[in-house]
Structure formats: structure tokens, C-alpha cells
Protein backbone atom coordinates (compact mmCIF):
# COMPACT_ATOMS: atom_id res chain seq x y z
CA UNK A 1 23.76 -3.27 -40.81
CA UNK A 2 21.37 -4.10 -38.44
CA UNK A 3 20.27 -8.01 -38.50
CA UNK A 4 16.05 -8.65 -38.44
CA UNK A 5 16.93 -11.61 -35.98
CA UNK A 6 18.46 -8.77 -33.45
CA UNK A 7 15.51 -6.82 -33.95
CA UNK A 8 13.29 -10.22 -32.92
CA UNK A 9 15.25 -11.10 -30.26
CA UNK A 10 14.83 -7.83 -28.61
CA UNK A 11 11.12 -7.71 -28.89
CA UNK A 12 9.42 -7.73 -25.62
CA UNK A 13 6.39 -9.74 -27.16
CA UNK A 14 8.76 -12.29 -28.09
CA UNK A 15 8.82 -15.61 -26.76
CA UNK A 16 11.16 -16.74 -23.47
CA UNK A 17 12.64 -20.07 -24.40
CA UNK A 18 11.39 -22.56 -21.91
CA UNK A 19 13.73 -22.99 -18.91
CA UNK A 20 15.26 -26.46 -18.78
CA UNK A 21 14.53 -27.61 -15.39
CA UNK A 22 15.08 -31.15 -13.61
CA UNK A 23 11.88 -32.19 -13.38
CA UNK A 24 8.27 -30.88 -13.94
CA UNK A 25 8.90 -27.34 -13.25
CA UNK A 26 6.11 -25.83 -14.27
CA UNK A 27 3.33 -28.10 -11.89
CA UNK A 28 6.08 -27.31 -9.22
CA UNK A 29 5.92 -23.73 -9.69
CA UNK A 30 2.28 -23.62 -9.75
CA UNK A 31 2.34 -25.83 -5.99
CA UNK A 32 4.03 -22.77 -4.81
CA UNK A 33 2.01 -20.31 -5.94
CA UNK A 34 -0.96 -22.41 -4.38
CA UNK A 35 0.44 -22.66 -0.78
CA UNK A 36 1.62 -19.14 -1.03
CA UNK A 37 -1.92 -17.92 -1.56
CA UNK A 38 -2.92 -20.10 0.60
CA UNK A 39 -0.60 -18.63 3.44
CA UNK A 40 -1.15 -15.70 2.50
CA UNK A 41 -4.68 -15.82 2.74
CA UNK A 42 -4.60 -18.09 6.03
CA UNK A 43 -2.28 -15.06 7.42
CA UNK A 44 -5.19 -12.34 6.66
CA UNK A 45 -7.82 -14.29 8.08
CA UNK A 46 -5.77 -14.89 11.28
CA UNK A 47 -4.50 -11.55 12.10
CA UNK A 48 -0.87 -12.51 10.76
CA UNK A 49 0.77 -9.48 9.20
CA UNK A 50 4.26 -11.16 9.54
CA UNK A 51 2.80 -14.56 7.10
CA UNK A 52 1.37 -11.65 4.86
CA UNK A 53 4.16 -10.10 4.15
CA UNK A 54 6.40 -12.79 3.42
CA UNK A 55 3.70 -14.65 1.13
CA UNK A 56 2.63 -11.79 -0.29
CA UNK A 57 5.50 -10.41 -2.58
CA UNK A 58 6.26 -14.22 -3.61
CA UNK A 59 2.73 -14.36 -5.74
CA UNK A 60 3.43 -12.49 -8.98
CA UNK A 61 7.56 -13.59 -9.46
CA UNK A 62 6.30 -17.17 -9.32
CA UNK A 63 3.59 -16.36 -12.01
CA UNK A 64 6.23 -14.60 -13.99
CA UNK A 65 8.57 -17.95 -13.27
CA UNK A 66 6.01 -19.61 -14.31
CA UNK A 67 5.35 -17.44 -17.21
CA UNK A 68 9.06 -17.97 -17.97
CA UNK A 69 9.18 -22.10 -17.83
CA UNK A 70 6.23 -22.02 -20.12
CA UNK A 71 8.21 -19.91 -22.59
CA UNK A 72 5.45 -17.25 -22.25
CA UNK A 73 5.96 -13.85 -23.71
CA UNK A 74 8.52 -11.48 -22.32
CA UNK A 75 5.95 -8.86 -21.61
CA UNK A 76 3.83 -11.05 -19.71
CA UNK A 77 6.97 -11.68 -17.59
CA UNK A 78 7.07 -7.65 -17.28
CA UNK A 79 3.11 -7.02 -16.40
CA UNK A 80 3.51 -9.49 -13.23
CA UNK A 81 6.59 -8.44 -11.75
CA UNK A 82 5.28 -4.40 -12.04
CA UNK A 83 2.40 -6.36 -9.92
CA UNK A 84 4.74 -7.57 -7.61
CA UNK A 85 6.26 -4.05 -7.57
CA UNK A 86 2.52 -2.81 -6.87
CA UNK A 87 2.17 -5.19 -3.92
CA UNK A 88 5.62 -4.66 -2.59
CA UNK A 89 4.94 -0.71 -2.45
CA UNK A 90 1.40 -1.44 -1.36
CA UNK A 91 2.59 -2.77 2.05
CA UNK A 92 3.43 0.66 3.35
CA UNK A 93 0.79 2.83 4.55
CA UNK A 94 2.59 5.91 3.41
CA UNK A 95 0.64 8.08 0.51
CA UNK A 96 3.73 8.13 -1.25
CA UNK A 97 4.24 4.06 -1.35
CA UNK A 98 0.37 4.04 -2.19
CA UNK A 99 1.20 6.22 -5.28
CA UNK A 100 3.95 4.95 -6.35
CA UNK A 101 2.15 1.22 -5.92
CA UNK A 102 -0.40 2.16 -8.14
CA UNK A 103 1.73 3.74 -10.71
CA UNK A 104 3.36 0.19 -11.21
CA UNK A 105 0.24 -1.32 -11.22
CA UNK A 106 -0.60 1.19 -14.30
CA UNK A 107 2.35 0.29 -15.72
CA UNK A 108 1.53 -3.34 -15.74
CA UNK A 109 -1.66 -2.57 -17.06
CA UNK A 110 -0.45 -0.93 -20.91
CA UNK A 111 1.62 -4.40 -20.20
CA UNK A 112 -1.49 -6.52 -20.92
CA UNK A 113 -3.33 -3.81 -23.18
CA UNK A 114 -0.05 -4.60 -25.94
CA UNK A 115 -0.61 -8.05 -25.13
CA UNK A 116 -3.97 -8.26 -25.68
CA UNK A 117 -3.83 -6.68 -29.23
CA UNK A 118 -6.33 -5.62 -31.46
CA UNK A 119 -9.74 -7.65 -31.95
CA UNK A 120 -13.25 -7.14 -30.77
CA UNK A 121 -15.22 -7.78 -27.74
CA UNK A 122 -18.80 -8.12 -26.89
CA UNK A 123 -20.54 -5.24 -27.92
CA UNK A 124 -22.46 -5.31 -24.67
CA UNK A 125 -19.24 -5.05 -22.31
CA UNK A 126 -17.62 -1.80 -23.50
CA UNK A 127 -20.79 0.23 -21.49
CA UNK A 128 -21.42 -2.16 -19.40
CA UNK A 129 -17.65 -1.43 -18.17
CA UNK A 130 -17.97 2.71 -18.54
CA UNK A 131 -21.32 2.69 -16.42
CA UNK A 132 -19.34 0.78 -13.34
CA UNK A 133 -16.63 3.00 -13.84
CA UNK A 134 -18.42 6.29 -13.92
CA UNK A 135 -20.61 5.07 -10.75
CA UNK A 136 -17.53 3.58 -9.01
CA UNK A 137 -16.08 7.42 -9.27
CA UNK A 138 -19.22 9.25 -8.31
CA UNK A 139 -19.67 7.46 -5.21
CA UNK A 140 -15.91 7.55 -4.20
CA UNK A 141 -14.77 10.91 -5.60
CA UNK A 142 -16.30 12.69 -2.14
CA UNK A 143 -14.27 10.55 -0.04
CA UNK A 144 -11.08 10.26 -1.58
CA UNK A 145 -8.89 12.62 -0.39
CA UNK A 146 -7.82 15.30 -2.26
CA UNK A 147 -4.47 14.55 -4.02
CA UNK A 148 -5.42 11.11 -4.65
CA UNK A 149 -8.73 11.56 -6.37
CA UNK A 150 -6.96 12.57 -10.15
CA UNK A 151 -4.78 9.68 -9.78
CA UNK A 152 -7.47 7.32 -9.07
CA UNK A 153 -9.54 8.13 -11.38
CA UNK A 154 -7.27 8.24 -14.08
CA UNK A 155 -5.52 4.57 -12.52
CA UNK A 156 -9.24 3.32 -12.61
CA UNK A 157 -9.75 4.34 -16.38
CA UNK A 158 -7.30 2.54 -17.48
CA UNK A 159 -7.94 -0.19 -15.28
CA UNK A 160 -11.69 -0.88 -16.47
CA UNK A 161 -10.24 -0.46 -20.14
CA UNK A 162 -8.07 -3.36 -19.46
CA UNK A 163 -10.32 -5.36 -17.81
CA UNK A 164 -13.04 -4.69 -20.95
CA UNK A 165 -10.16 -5.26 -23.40
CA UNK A 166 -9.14 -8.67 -21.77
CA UNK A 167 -12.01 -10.45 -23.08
CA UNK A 168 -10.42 -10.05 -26.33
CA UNK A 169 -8.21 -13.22 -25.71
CA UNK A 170 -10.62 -15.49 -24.20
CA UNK A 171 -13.09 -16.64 -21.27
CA UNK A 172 -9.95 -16.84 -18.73
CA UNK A 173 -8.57 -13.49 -19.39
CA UNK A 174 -11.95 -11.69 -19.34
CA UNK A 175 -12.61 -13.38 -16.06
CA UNK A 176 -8.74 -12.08 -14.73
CA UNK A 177 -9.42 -8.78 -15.54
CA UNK A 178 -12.79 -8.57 -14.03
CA UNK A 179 -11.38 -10.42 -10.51
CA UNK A 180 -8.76 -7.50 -10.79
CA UNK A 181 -11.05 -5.17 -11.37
CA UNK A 182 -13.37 -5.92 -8.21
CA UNK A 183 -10.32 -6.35 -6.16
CA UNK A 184 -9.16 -2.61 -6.74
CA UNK A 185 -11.83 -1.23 -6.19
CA UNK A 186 -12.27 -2.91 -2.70
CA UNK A 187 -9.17 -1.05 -1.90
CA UNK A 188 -10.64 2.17 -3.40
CA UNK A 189 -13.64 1.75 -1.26
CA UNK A 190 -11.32 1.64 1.78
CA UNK A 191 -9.28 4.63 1.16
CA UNK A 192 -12.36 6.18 0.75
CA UNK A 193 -13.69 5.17 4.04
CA UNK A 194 -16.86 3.82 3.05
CA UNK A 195 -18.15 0.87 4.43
CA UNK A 196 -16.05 -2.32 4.30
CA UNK A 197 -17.38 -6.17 3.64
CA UNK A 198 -16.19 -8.42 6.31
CA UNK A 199 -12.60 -9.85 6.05
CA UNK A 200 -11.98 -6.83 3.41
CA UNK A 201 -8.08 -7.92 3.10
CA UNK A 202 -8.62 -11.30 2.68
CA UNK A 203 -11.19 -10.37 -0.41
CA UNK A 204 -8.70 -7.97 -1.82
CA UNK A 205 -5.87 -10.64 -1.98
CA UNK A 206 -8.21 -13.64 -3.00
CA UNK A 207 -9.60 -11.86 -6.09
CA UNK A 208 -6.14 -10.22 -6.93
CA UNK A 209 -4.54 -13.53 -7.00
CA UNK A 210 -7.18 -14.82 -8.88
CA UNK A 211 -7.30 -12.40 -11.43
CA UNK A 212 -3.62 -12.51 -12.01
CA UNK A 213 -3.67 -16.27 -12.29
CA UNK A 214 -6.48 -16.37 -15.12
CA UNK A 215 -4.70 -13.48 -16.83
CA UNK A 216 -1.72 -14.95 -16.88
CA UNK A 217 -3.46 -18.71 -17.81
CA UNK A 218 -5.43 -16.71 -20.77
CA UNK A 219 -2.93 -15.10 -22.50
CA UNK A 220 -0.22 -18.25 -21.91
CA UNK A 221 -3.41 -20.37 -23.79
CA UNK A 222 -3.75 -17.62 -26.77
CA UNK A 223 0.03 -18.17 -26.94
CA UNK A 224 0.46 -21.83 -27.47
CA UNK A 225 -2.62 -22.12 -29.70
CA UNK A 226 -0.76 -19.32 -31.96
CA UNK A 227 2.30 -21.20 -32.03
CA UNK A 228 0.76 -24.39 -32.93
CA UNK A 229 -1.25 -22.54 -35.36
């Protein structure tokens, strides 16, 4: 006979009990994350690939620590460490790293869409979102190269749905999922080969973090106000 509490305890939307820690390890946590970005973005700026990748795949498994310590949802835990698969994979040049990059980035993405649940958004944002998307793909579809353009567009579909769907837990999240947003397609522009804004890597990585952070702050908000509810 199966137990109900087995079931719960198994759920991926179910609460992580809050790490006991010495001390305040959730501000501490937070530090890090701070002076990683902020190596990490000091790296880009200066031409250090060795600072990037070591600050780099630190960002999303201190959000998810983070995530953890604040007793956050399990699946919230899952969406940033498929981001910090993403970003690992994403440090290879190779088509095949880019691919399979992006794949955990989609994967992190139907991560947020379950957490995000049902509910409405402005009715204005839904097109607002399909119009970028549709002129985000015209003008990058004819430099994309050829076995990359289904997967793109198909990884930015579901990427602009998430984004759109995040406003659906608050100011913070809507704002995440935008950042995101911008910051992908930054990237797409440059495997496209279309013209880059200056310090292109250092824009990717500031509105990634940012986005991730907000997300992450959003939905951790929604939480406790549900709890306390």
C-alpha cells in the first residue's frame, strides 16, 4: 500500500527543508554569487578566459544552494543546475557542446513553465512576445547555419513562452525571464554573424545572471507568501 506522504515526499515541486547552517547561510551564499559575477564579469571585460571559466560554472549551483538553504522548491533546484549544465557545455566551441548546451537549457526551461503554473498574464504580453519572436527568427534564420536553424527556433519558442509565462508569478520573475530572453538572443545574433554590440560577452553573462537571479528571487517570493498563506 502505497503511503500519500511517500508520494509528497517524492514530488519535485515539493519543498527542500532548509539546510541548517552555522551562521547566516543564505546572505553568505548570495556574497558569493555577487563576487562570482563580479569576476566573472571583470574576467570578460579584461580578456581573461581562465577567470571566466572558473567563475562561470559556480553561478547557477550557488543559486540552486541558495535555492536549497531557503527551502525553495526541488524543481527550482533542478531548472538552475540544467543552467549550469547549459553554461558548462556552452564553454566549448564545438556544434555538438553548443547543442547539447542548449538542450539543457530547454530542459530547464519546462523546469520553470511547471513552476510557474497556471494563471493569467497581461493580455498585452502574449503578442507582444510572438511578434519579437517571429522577427528575432526572420532576421536570423538566413544566417544560422543549416543544422542549427530547427533547433533554434524551436529552443527560442519555448524560450519566449517562458519568458511571457513568467510574469505569471510576479514583477521579479517577468523581469528574469525577459533578461534571459535578451541574453539568448545576443548569442543567437552571434552565431548568426550579424553585427555584435560592444563587449558582446560581457552583455550575454550580465543579463543571464541577472535573469537567473530575479527568476530564482520571484518564484522563492511566490513560495514563502504561499506557505504563510
Amino acid at each position: 500500500m502505497n503511503s500519500p506522504d511517500l508520494h509528497a515526499s517524492m514530488s519535485p515541486t515539493r519543498p527542500i527543508r532548509p539546510t541548517r547552517l552555522p551562521g547566516p547561510a543564505g546572505p553568505v551564499i548570495l556574497a558569493l554569487f555577487a563576487a562570482a559575477v563580479l569576476v566573472d564579469l571583470g574576467s570578460l571585460l579584461l580578456g581573461a578566459e581562465t577567470g571566466h571559466r572558473i567563475a562561470k560554472p559556480l553561478l547557477m549551483p550557488l543559486l540552486a544552494a541558495y535555492t536549497a538553504v531557503r527551502g525553495g522548491p526541488r524543481l527550482l533546484v533542478c531548472a538552475l543546475l540544467l543552467g549550469w549544465g547549459g553554461d558548462v557545455f556552452l564553454l566549448s566551441d564545438a556544434d555538438w557542446a553548443f547543442l547539447v548546451g542548449m538542450g539543457s537549457f530547454a530542459v530547464g526551461h519546462v523546469c520553470y513553465l511547471v513552476l510557474f503554473g497556471r494563471g493569467g498574464t497581461p493580455r498585452w504580453l502574449g503578442p507582444l512576445y510572438a511578434v519579437l519572436l517571429v522577427a528575432a527568427l526572420v532576421l536570423l534564420w538566413p544566417g544560422l547555419p543549416a543544422e542549427l536553424r530547427v533547433p533554434v527556433a524551436a529552443y527560442a519558442t519555448l524560450l519566449t513562452v517562458m519568458a511571457w509565462r513568467a510574469a505569471v508569478v510576479g514583477p521579479l520573475a517577468a523581469a528574469g525571464g525577459a533578461l534571459f530572453l535578451v541574453s539568448d538572443l545576443i548569442i543567437a545574433i552571434d552565431v548568426a554573424e550579424m553585427p555584435q554590440p560592444p563587449a558582446t560577452d560581457f552583455w550575454i553573462m550580465f543579463l543571464y545572471s541577472m535573469g537567473q537571479l530575479l527568476l530564482m528571487l520571484g518564484l522563492l517570493a511566490r513560495h514563502r507568501t504561499r506557505r504563510s498563506g
